[in-house]
PDB file of N, CA and C in Angstrom:
ATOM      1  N   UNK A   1      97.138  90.395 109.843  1.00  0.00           N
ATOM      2  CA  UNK A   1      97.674  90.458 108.495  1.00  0.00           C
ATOM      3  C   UNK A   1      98.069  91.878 108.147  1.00  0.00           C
ATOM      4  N   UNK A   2      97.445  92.969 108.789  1.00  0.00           N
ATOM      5  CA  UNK A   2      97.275  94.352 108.118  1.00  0.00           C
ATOM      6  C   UNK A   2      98.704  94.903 108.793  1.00  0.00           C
ATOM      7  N   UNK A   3      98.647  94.100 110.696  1.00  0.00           N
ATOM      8  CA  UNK A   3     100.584  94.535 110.856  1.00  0.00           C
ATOM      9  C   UNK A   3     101.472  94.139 110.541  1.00  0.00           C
ATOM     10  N   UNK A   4     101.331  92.770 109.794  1.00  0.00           N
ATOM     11  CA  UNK A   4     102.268  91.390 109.361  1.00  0.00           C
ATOM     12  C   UNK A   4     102.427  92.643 107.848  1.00  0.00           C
ATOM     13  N   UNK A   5     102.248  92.867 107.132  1.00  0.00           N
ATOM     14  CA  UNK A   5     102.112  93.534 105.861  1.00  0.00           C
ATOM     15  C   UNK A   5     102.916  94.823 106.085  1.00  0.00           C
ATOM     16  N   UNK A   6     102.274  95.717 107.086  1.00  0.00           N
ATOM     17  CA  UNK A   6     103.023  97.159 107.259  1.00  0.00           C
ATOM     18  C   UNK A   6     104.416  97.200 107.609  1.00  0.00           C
ATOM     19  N   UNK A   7     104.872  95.779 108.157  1.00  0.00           N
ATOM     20  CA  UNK A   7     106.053  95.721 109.097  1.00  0.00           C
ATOM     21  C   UNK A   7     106.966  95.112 107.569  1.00  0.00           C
ATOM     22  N   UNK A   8     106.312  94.794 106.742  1.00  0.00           N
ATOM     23  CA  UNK A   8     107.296  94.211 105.172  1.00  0.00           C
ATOM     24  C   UNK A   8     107.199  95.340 104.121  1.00  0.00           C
ATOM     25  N   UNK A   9     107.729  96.724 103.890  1.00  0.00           N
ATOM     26  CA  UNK A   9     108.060  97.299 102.884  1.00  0.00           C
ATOM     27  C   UNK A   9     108.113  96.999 101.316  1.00  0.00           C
ATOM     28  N   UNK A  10     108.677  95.761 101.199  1.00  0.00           N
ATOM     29  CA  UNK A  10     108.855  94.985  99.860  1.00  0.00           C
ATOM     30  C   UNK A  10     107.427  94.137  99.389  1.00  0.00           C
ATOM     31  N   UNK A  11     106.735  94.053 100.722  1.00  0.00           N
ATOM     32  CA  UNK A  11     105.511  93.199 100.147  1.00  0.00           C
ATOM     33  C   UNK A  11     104.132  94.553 100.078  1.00  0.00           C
ATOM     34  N   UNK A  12     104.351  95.318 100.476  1.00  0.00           N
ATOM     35  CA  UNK A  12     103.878  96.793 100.658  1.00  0.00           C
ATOM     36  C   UNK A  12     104.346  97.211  98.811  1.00  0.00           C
ATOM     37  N   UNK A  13     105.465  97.398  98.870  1.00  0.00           N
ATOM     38  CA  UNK A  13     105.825  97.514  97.185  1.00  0.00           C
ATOM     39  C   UNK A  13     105.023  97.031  95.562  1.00  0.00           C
ATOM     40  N   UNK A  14     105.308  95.708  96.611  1.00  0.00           N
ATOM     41  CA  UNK A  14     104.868  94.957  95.358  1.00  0.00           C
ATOM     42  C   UNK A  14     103.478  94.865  95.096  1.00  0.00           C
ATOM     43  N   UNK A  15     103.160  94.789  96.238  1.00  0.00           N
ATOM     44  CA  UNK A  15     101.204  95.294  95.977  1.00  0.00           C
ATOM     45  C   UNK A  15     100.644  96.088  95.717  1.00  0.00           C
ATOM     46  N   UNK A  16     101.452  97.087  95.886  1.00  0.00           N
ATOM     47  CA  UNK A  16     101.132  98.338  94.894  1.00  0.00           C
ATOM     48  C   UNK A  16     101.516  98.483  93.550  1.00  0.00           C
ATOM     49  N   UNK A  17     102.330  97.800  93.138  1.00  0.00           N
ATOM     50  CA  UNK A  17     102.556  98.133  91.840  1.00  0.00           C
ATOM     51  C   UNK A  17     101.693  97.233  91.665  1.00  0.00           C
ATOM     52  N   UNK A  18     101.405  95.809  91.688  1.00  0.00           N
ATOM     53  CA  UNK A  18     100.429  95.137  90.807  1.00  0.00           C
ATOM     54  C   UNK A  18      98.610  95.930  90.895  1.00  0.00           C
ATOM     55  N   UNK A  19      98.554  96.803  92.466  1.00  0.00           N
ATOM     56  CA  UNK A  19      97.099  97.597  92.289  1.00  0.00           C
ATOM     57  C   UNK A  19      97.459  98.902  92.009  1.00  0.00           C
ATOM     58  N   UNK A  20      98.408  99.268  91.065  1.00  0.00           N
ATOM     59  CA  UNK A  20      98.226 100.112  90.786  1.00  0.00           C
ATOM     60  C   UNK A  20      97.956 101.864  91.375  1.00  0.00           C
ATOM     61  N   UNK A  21      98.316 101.502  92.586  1.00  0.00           N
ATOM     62  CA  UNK A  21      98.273 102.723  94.001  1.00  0.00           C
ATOM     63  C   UNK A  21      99.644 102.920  94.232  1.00  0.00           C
ATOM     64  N   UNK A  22      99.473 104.637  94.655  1.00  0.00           N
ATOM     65  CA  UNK A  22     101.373 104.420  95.286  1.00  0.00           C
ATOM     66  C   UNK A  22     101.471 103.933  96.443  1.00  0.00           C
ATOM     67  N   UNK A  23     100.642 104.067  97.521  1.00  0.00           N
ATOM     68  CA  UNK A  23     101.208 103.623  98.669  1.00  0.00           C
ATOM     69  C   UNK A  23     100.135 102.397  99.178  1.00  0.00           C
ATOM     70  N   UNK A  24      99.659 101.284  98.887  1.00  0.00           N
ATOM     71  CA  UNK A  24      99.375 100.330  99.566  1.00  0.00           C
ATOM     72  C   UNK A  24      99.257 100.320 101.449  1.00  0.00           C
ATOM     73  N   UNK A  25      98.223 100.549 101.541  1.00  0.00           N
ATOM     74  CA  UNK A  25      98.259 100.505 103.368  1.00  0.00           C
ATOM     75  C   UNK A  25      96.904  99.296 103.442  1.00  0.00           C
ATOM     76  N   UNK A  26      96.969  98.693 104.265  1.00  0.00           N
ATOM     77  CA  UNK A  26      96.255  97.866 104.721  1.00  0.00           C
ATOM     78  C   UNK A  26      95.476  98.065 106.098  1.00  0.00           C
ATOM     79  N   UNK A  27      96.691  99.049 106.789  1.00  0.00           N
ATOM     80  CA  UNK A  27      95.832  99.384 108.415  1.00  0.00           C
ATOM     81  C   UNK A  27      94.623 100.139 108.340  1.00  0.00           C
ATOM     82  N   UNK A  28      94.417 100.877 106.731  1.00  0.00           N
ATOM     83  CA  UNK A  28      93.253 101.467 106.802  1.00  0.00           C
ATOM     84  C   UNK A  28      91.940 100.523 106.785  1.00  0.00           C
ATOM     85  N   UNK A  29      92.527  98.979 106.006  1.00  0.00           N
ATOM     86  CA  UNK A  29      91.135  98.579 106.072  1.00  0.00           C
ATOM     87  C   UNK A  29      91.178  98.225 107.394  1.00  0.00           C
ATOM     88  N   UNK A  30      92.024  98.286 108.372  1.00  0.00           N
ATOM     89  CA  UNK A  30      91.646  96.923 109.637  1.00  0.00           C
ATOM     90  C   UNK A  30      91.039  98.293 110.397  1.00  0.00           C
ATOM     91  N   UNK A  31      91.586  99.693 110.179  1.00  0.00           N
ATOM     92  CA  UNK A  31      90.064 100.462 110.675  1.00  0.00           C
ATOM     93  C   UNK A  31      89.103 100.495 110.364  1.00  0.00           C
ATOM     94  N   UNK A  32      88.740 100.508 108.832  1.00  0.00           N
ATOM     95  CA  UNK A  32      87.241 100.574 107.904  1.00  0.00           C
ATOM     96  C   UNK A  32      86.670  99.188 108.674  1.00  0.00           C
ATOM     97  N   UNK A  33      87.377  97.882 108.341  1.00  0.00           N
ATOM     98  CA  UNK A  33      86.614  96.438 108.791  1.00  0.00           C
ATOM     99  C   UNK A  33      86.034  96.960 110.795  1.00  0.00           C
ATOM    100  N   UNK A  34      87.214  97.112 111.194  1.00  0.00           N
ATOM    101  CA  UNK A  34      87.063  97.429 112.573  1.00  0.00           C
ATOM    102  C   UNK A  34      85.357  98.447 113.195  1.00  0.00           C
ATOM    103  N   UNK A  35      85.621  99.382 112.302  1.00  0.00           N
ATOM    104  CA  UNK A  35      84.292  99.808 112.606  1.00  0.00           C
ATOM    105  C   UNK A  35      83.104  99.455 111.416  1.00  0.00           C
ATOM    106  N   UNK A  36      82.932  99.334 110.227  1.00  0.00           N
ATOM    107  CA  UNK A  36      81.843  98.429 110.196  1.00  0.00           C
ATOM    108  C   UNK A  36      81.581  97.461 110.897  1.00  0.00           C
ATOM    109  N   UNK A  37      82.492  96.110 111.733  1.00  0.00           N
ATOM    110  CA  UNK A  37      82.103  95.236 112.528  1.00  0.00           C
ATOM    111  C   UNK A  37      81.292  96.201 113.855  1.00  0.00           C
ATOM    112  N   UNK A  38      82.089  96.946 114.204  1.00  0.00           N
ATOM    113  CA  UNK A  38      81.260  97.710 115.837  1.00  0.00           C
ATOM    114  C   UNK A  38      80.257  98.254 115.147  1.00  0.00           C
ATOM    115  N   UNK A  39      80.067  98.714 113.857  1.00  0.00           N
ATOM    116  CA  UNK A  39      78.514  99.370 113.669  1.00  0.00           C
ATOM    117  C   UNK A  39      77.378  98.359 113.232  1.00  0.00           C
ATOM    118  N   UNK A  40      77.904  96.919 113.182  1.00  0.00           N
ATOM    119  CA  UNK A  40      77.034  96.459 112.761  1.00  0.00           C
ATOM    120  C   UNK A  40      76.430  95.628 114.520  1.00  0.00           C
ATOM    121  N   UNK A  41      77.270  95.326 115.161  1.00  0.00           N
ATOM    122  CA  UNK A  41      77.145  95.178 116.916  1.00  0.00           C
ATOM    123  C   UNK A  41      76.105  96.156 117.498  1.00  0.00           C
ATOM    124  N   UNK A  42      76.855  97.270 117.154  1.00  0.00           N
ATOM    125  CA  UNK A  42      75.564  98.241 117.862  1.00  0.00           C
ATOM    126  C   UNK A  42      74.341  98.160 117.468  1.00  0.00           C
ATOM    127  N   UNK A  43      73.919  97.796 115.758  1.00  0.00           N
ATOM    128  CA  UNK A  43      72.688  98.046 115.103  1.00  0.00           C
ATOM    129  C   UNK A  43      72.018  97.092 115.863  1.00  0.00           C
ATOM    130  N   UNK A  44      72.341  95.554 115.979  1.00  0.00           N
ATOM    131  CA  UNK A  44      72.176  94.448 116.627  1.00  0.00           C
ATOM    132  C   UNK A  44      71.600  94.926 117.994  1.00  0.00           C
ATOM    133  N   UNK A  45      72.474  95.491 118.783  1.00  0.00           N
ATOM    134  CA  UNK A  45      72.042  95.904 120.093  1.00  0.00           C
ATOM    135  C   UNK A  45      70.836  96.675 120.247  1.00  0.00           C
ATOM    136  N   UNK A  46      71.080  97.558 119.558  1.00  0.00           N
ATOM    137  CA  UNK A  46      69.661  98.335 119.097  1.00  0.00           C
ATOM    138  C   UNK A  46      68.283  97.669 118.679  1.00  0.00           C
ATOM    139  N   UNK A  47      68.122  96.624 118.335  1.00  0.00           N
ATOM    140  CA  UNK A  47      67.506  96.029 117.618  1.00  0.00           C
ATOM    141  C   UNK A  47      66.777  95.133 118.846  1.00  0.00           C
ATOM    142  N   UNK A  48      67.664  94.085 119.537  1.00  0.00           N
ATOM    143  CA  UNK A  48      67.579  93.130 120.313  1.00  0.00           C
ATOM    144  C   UNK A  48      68.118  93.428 121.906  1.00  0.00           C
ATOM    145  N   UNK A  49      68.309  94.361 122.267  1.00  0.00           N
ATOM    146  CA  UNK A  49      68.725  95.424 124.159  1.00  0.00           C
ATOM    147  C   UNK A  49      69.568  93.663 124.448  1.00  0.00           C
ATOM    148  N   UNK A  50      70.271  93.404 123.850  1.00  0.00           N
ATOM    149  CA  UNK A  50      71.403  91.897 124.237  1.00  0.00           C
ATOM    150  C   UNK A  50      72.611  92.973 124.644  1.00  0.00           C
ATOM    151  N   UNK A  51      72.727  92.862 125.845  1.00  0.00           N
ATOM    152  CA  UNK A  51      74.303  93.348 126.526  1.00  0.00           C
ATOM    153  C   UNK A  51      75.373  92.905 126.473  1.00  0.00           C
ATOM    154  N   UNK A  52      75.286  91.933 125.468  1.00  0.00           N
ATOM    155  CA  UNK A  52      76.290  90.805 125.351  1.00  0.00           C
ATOM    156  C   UNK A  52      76.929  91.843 124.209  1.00  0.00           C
ATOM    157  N   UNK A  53      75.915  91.863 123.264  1.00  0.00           N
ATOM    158  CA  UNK A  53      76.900  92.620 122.249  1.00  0.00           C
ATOM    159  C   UNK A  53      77.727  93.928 122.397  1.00  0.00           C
ATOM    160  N   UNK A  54      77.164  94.633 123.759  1.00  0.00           N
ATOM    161  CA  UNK A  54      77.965  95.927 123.821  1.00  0.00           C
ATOM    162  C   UNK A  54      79.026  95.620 124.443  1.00  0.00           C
ATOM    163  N   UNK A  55      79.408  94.499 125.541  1.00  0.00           N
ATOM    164  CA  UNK A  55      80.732  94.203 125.951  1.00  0.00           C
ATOM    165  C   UNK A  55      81.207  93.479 124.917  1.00  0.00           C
ATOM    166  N   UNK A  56      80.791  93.006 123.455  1.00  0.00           N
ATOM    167  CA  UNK A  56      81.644  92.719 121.977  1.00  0.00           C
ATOM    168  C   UNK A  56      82.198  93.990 121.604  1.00  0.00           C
ATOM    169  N   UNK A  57      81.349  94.995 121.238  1.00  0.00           N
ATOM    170  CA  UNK A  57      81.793  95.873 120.856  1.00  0.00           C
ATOM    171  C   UNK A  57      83.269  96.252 121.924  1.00  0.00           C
ATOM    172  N   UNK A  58      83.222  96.889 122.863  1.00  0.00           N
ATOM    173  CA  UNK A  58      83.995  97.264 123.746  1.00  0.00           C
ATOM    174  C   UNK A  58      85.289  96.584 123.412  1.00  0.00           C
ATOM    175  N   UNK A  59      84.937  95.093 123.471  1.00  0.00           N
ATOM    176  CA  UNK A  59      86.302  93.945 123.653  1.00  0.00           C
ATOM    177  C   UNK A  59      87.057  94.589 122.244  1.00  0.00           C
ATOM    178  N   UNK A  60      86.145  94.409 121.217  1.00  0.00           N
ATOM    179  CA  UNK A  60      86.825  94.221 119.871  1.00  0.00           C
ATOM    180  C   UNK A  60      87.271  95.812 119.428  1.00  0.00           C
ATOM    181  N   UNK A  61      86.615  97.340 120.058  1.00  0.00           N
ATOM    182  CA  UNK A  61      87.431  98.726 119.854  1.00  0.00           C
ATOM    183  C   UNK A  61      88.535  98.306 120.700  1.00  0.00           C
ATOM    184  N   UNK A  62      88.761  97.851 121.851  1.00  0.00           N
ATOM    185  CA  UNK A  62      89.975  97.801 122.770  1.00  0.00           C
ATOM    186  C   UNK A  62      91.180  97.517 121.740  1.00  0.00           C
ATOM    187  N   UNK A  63      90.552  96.160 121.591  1.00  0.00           N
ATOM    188  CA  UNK A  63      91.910  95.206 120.923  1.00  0.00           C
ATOM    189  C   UNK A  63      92.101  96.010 119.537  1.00  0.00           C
ATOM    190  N   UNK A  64      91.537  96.666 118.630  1.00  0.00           N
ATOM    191  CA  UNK A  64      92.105  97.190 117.672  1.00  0.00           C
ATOM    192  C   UNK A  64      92.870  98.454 117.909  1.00  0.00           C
ATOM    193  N   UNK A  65      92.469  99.124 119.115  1.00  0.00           N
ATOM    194  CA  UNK A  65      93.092 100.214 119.670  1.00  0.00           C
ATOM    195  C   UNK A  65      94.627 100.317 119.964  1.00  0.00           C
ATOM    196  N   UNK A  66      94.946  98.720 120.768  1.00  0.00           N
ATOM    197  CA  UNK A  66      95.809  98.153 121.511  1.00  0.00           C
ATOM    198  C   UNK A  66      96.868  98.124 120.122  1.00  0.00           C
ATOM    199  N   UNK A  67      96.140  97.340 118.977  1.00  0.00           N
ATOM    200  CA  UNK A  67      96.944  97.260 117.990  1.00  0.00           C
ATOM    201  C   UNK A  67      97.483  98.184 117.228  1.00  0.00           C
ATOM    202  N   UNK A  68      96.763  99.451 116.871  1.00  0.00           N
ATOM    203  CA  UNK A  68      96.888 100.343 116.115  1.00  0.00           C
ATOM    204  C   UNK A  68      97.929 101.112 116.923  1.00  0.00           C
ATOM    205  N   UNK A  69      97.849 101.422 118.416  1.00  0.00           N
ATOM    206  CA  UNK A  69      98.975 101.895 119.114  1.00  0.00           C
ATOM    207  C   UNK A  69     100.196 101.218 118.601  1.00  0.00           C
ATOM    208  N   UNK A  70     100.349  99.848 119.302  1.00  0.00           N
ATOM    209  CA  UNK A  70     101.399  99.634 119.247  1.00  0.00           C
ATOM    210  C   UNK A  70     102.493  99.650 117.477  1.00  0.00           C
ATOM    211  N   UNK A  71     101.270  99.826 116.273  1.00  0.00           N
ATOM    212  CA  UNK A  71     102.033 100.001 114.961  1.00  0.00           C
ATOM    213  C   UNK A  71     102.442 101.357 115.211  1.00  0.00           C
ATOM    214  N   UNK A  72     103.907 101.659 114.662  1.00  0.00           N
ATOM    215  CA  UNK A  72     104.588 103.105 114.759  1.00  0.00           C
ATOM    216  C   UNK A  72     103.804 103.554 113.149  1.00  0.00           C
ATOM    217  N   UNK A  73     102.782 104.660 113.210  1.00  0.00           N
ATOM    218  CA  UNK A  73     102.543 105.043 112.223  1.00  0.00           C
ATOM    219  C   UNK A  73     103.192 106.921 111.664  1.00  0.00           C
ATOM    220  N   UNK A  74     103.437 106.399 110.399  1.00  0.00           N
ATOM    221  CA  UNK A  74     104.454 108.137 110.072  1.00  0.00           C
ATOM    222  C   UNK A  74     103.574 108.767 109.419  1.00  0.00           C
ATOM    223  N   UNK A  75     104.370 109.734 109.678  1.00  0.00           N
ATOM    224  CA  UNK A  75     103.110 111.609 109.876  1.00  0.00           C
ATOM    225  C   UNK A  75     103.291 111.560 108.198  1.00  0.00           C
ATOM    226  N   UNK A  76     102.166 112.101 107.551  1.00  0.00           N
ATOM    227  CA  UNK A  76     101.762 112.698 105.925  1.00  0.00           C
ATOM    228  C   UNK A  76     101.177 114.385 106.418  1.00  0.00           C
ATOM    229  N   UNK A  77     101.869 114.970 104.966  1.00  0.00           N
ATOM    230  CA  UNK A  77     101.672 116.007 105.363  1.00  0.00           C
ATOM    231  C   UNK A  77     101.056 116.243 103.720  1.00  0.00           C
ATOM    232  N   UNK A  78     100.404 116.946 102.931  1.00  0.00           N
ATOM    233  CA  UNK A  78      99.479 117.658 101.999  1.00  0.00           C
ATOM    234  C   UNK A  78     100.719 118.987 101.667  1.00  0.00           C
ATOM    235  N   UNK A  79     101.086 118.612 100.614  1.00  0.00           N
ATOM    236  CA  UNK A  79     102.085 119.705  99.818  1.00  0.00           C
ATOM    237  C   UNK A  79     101.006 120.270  98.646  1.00  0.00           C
ATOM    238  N   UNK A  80     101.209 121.729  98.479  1.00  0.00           N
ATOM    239  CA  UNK A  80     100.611 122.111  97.109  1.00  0.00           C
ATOM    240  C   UNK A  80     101.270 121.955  95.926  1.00  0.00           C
ATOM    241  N   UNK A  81     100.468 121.247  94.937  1.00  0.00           N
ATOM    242  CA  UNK A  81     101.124 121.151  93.657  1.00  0.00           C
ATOM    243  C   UNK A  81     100.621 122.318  92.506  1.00  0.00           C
ATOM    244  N   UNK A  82     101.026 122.123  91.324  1.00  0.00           N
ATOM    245  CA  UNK A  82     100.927 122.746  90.464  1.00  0.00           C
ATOM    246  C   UNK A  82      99.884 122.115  89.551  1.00  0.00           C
ATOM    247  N   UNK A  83      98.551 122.462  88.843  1.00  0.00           N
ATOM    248  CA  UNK A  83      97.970 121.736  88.202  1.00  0.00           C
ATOM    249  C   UNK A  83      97.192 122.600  87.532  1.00  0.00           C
ATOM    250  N   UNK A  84      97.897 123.043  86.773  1.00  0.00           N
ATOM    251  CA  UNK A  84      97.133 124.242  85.932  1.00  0.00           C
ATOM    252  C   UNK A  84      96.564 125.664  86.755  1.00  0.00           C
ATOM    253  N   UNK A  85      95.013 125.405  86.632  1.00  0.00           N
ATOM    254  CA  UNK A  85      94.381 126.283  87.620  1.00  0.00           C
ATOM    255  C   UNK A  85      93.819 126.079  88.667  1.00  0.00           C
ATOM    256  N   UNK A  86      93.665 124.449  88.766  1.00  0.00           N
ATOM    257  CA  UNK A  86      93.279 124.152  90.601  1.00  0.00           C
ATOM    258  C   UNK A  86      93.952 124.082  91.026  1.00  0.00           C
ATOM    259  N   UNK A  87      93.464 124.103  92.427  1.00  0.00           N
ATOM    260  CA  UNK A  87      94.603 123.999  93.971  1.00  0.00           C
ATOM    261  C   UNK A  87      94.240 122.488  93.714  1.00  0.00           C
ATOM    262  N   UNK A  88      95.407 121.445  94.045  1.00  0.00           N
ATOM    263  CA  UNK A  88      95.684 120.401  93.628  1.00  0.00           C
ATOM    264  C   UNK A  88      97.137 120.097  95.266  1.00  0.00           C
ATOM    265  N   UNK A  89      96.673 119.087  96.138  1.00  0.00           N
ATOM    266  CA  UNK A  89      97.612 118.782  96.811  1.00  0.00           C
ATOM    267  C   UNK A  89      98.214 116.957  96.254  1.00  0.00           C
ATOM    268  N   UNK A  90      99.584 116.977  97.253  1.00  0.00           N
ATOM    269  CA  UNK A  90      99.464 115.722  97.244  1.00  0.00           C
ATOM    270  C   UNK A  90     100.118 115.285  98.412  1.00  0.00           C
ATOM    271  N   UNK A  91      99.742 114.118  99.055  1.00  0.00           N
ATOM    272  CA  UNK A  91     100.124 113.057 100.162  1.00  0.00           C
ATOM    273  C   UNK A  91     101.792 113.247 100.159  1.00  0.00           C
ATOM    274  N   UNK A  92     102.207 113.534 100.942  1.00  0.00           N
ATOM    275  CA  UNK A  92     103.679 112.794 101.183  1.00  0.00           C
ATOM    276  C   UNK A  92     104.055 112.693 102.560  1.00  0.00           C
ATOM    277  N   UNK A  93     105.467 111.962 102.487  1.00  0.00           N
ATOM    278  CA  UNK A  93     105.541 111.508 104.331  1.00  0.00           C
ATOM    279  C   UNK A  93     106.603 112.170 104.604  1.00  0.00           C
ATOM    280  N   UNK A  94     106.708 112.104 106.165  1.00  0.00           N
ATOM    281  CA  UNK A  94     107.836 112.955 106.342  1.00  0.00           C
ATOM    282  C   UNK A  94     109.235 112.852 106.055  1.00  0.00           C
ATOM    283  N   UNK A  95     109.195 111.551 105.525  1.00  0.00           N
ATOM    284  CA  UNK A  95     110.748 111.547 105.115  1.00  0.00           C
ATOM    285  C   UNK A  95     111.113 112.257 103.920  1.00  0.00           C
ATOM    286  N   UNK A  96     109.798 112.443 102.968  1.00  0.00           N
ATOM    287  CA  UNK A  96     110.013 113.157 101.673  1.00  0.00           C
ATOM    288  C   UNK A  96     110.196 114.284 102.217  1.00  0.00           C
ATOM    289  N   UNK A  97     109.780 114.875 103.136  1.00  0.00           N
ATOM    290  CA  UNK A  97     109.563 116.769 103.749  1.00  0.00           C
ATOM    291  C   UNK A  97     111.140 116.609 103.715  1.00  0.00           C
ATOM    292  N   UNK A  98     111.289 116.082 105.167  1.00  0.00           N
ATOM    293  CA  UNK A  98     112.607 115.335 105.034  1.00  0.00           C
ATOM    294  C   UNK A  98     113.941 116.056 104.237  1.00  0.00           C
ATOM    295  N   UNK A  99     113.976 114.515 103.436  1.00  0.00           N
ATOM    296  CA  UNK A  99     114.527 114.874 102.315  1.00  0.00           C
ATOM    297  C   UNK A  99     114.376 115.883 101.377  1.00  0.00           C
ATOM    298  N   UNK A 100     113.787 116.160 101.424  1.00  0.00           N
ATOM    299  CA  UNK A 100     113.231 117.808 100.142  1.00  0.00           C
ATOM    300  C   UNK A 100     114.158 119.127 100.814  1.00  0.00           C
ATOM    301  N   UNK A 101     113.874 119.328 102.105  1.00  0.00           N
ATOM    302  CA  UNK A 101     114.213 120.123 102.836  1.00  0.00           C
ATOM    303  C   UNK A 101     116.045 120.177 103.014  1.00  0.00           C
ATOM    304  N   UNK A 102     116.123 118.985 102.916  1.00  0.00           N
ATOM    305  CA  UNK A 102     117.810 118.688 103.019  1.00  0.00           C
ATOM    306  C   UNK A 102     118.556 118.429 101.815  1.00  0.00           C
ATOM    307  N   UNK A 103     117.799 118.669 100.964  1.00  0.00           N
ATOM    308  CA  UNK A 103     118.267 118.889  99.408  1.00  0.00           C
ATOM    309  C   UNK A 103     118.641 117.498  98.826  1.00  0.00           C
ATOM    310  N   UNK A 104     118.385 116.639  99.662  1.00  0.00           N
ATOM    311  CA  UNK A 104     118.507 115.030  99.278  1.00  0.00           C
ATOM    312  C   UNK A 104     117.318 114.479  97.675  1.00  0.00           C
TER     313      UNK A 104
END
């Protein structure tokens, strides 16, 4: 679901405006889910020396690995803003550098 989502821009859009975030990403949870599932495998293993669960773990870092490769993910870079008297950055991607740079 999290590459079915990244690969649709417009459904990426729209979920952000209804949560209220600018950029809606989903691949972050299928890392957050991804490793709470392997940390909760290992605790298990730890608990019960079952070898079964460490070739789970293994199977299930592979395959999210496999996946996360194959999504083309774009570079963010941390611009300084202006915010009174703190140092204050913000997120942008490279197409904004991009564009900023090319007077677009």
């Amino acid at each position: 679901t999290a590459t079915d989502f990244d690969n649709r821009p417009a459904v990426g859009s729209l979920l952000s405006r209804m949560l209220g975030i600018e950029h809606a990403n989903l691949l972050k949870i299928l890392v957050s889910s991804n490793l709470i599932k392997s940390m909760n495998l290992l605790r298990r293993f730890e608990e019960t020396k079952a070898t079964n669960l460490l070739e789970e773990v293994t199977k299930s870092v592979k395959a999210r690995c496999i996946d996360l490769k194959s999504v083309e993910l774009e570079q963010f870079h941390l611009i300084p803003v202006e915010n009174g008297e703190e140092n204050a950055y913000r997120l942008v991607s490279q197409a904004f550098v991009d564009g900023a740079l090319s007077g677009e």
